[in-house]
N, C-alpha and C. Protein backbone atom coordinates (compact mmCIF):
# COMPACT_ATOMS: atom_id res chain seq x y z
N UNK A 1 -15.04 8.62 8.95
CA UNK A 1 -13.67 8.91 8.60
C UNK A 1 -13.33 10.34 9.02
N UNK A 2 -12.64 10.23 9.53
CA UNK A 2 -11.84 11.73 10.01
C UNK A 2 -11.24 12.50 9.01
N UNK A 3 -10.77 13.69 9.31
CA UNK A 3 -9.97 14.49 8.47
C UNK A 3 -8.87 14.19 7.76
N UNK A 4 -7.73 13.60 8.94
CA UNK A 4 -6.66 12.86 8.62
C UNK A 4 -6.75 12.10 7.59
N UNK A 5 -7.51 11.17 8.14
CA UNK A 5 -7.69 9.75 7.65
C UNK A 5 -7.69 10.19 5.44
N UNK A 6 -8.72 10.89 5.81
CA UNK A 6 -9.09 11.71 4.35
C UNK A 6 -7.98 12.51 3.50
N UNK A 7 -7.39 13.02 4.20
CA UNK A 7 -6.13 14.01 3.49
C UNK A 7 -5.09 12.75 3.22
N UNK A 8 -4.66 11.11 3.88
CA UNK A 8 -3.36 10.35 3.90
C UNK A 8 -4.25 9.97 2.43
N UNK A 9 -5.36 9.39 2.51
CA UNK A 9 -6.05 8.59 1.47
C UNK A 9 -6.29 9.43 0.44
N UNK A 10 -6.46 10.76 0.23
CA UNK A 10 -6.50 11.47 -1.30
C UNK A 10 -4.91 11.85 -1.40
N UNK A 11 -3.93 11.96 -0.72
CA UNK A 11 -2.47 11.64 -1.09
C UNK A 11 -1.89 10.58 -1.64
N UNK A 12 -2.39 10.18 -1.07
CA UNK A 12 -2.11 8.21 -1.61
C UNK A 12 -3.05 8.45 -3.46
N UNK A 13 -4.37 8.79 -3.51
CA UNK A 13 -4.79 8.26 -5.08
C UNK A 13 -4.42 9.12 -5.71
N UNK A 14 -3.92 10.54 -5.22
CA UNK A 14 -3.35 12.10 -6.44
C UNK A 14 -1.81 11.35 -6.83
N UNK A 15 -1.40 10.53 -5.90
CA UNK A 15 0.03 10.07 -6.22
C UNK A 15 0.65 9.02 -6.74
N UNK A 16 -0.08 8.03 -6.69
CA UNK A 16 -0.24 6.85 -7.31
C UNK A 16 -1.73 6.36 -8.17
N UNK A 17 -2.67 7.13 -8.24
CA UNK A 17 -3.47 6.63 -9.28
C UNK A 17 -4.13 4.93 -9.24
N UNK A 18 -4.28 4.50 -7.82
CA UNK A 18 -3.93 2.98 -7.60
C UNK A 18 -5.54 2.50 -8.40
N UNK A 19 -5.03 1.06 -8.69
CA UNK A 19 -6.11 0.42 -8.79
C UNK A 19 -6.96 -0.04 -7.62
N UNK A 20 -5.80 -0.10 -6.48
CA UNK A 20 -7.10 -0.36 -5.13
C UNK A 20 -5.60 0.63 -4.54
N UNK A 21 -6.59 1.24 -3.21
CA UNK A 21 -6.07 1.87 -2.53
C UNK A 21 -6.99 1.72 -0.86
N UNK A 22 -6.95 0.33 -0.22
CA UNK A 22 -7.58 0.17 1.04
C UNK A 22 -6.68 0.74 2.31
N UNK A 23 -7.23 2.08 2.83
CA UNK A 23 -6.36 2.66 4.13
C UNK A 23 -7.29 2.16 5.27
N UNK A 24 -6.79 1.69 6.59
CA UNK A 24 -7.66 1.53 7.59
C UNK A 24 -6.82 2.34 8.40
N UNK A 25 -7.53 2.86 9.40
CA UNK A 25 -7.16 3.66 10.51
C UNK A 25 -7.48 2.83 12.07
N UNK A 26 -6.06 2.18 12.47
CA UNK A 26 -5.84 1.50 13.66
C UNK A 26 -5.59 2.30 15.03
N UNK A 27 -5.79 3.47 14.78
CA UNK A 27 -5.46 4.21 16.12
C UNK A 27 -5.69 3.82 17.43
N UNK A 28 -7.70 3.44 17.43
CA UNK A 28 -8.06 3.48 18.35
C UNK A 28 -7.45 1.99 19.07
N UNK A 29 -6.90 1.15 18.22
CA UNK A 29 -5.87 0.08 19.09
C UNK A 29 -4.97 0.35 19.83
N UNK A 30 -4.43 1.73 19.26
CA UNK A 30 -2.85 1.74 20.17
C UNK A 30 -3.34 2.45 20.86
N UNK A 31 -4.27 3.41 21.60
CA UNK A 31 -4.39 4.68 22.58
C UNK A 31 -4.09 4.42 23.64
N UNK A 32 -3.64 5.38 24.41
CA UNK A 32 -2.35 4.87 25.66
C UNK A 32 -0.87 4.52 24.81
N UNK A 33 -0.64 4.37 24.09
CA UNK A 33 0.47 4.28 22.97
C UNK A 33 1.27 5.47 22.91
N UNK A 34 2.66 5.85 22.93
CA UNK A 34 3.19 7.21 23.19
C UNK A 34 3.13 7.76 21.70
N UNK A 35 2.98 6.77 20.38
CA UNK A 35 2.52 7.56 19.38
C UNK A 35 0.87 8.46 19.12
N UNK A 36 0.21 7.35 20.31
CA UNK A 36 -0.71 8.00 20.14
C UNK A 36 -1.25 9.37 20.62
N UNK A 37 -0.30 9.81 22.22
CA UNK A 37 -0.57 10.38 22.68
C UNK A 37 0.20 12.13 21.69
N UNK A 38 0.72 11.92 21.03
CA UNK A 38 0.97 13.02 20.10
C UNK A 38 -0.35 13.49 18.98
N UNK A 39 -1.03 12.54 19.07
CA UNK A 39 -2.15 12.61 18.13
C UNK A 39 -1.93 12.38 16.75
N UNK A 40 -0.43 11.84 16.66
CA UNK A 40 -0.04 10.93 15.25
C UNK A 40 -0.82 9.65 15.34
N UNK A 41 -1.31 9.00 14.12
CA UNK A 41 -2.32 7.89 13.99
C UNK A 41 -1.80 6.74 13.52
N UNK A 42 -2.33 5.44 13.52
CA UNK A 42 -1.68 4.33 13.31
C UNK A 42 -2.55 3.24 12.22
N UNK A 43 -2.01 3.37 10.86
CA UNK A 43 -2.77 2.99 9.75
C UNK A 43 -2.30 1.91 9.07
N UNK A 44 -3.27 1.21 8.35
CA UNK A 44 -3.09 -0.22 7.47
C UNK A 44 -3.10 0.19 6.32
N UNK A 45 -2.27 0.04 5.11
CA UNK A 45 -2.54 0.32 3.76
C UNK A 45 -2.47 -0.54 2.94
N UNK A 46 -3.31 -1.05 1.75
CA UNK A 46 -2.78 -2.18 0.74
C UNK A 46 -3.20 -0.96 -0.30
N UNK A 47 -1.88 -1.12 -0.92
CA UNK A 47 -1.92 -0.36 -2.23
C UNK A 47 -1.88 -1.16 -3.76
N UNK A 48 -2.41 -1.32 -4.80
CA UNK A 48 -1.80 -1.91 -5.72
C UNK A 48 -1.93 -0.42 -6.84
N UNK A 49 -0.89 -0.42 -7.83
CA UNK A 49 -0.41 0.63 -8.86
C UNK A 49 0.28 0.01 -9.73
N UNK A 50 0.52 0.67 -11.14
CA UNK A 50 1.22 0.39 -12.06
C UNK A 50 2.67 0.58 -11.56
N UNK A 51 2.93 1.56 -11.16
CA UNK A 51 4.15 2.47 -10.58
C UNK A 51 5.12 1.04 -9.77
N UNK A 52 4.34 -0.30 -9.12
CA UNK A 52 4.94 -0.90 -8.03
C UNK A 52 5.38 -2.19 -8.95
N UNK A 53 5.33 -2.21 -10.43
CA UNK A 53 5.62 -3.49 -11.48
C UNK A 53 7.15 -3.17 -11.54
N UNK A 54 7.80 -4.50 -11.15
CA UNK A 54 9.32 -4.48 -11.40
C UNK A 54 10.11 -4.26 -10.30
N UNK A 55 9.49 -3.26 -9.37
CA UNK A 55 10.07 -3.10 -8.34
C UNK A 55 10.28 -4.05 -7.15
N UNK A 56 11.31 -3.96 -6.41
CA UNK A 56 11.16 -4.64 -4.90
C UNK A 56 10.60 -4.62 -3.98
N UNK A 57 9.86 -4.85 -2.72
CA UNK A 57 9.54 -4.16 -1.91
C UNK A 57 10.00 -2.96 -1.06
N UNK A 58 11.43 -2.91 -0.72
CA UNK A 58 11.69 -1.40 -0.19
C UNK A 58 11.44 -0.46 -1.26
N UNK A 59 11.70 -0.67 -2.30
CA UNK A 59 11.34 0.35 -3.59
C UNK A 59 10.17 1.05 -3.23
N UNK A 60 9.47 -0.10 -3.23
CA UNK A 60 7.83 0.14 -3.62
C UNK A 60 7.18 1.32 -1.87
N UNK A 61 7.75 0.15 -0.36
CA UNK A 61 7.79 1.11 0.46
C UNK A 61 8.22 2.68 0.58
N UNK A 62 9.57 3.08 -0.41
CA UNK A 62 10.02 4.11 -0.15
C UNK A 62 9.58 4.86 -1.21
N UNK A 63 8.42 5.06 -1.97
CA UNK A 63 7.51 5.34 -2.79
C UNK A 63 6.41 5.93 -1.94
N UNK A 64 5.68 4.63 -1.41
CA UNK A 64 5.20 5.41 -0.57
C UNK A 64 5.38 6.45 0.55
N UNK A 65 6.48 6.05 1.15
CA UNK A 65 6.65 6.98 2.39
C UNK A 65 7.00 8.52 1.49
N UNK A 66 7.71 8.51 0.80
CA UNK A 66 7.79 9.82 0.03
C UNK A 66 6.76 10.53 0.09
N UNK A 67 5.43 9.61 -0.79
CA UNK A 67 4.54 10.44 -0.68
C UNK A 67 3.59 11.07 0.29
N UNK A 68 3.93 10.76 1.47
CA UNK A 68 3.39 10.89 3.06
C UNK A 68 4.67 11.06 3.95
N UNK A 69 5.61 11.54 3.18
CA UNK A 69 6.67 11.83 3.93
C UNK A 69 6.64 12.98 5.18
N UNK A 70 5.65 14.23 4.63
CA UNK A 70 5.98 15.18 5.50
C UNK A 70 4.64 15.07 6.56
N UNK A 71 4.12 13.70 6.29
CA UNK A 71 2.79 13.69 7.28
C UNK A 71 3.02 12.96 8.33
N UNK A 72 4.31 12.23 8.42
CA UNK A 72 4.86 10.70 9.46
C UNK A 72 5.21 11.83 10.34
N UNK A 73 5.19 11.17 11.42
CA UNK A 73 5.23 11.98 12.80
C UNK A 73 4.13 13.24 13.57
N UNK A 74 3.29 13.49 12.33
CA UNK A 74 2.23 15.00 12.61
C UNK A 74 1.56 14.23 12.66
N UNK A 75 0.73 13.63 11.52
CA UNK A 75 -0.54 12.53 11.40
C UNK A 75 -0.35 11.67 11.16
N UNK A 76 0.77 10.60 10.68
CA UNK A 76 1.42 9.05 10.84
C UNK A 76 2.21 9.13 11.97
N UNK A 77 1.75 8.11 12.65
CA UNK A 77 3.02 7.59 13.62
C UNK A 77 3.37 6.22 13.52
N UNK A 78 2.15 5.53 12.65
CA UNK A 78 3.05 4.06 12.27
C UNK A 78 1.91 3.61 10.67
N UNK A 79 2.63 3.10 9.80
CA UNK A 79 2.06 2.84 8.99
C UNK A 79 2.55 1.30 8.09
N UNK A 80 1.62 0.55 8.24
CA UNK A 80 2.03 -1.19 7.64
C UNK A 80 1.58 -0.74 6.78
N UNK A 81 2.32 -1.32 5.24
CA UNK A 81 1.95 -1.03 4.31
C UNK A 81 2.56 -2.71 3.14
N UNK A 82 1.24 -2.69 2.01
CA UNK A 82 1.06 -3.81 1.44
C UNK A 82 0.96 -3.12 0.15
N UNK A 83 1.97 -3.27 -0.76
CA UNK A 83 2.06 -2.70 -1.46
C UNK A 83 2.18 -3.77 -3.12
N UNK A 84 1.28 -3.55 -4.25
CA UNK A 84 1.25 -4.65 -4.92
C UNK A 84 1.42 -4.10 -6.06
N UNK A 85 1.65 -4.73 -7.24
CA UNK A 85 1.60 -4.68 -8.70
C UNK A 85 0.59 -5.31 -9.24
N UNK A 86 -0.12 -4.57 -9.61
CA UNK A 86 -1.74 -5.43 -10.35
C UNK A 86 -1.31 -6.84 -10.71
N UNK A 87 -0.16 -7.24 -11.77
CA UNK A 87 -0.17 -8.62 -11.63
C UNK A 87 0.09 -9.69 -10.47
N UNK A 88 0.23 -9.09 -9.34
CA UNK A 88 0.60 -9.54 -8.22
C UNK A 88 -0.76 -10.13 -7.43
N UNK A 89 -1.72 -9.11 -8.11
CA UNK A 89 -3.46 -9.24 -7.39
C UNK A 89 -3.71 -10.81 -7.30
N UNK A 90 -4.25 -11.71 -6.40
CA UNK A 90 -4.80 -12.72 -7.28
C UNK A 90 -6.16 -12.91 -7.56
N UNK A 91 -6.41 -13.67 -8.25
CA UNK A 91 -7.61 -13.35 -9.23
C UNK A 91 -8.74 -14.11 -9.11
């Protein structure tokens, strides 16, 4: 795991507290990619949190991006994100 990779993923659990917090780092798929060539990275996230109960999905997306807001474009250049409410988990 890289640096990056490390600073998006302890942003993500100081901010949401998740019960799972799985980040993958897809970069090396897109290279040759004009996001990639900035050295912004291209990541998978499934998040589940208390914080995402009740909400919608753009809610829950614009939660996250907040909290990685000032990292999209420096060290995000694309980020899928799966975002759950523990009762949502299945079991």
């Amino acid at each position: 795991m890289n640096e990056r990779f490390l600073r998006i993923q302890s942003r993500l659990e100081e901010t949401f507290h998740p019960v799972l917090c799985q980040l993958q780092d897809d970069s090396a798929a897109h290279s040759g990619h004009a996001g990639a060539a900035s050295g912004a990275g291209h990541f998978s996230l499934k998040l589940v949190c208390d914080k995402f109960e009740g909400l919608n999905r753009i809610s829950r997306h614009r939660l996250v991006y907040d909290a990685v807001g000032d990292m999209m474009h420096t060290e995000i250049h694309a980020l899928v994100i799966v975002a759950l409410a523990p009762s949502e988990m299945p079991t």
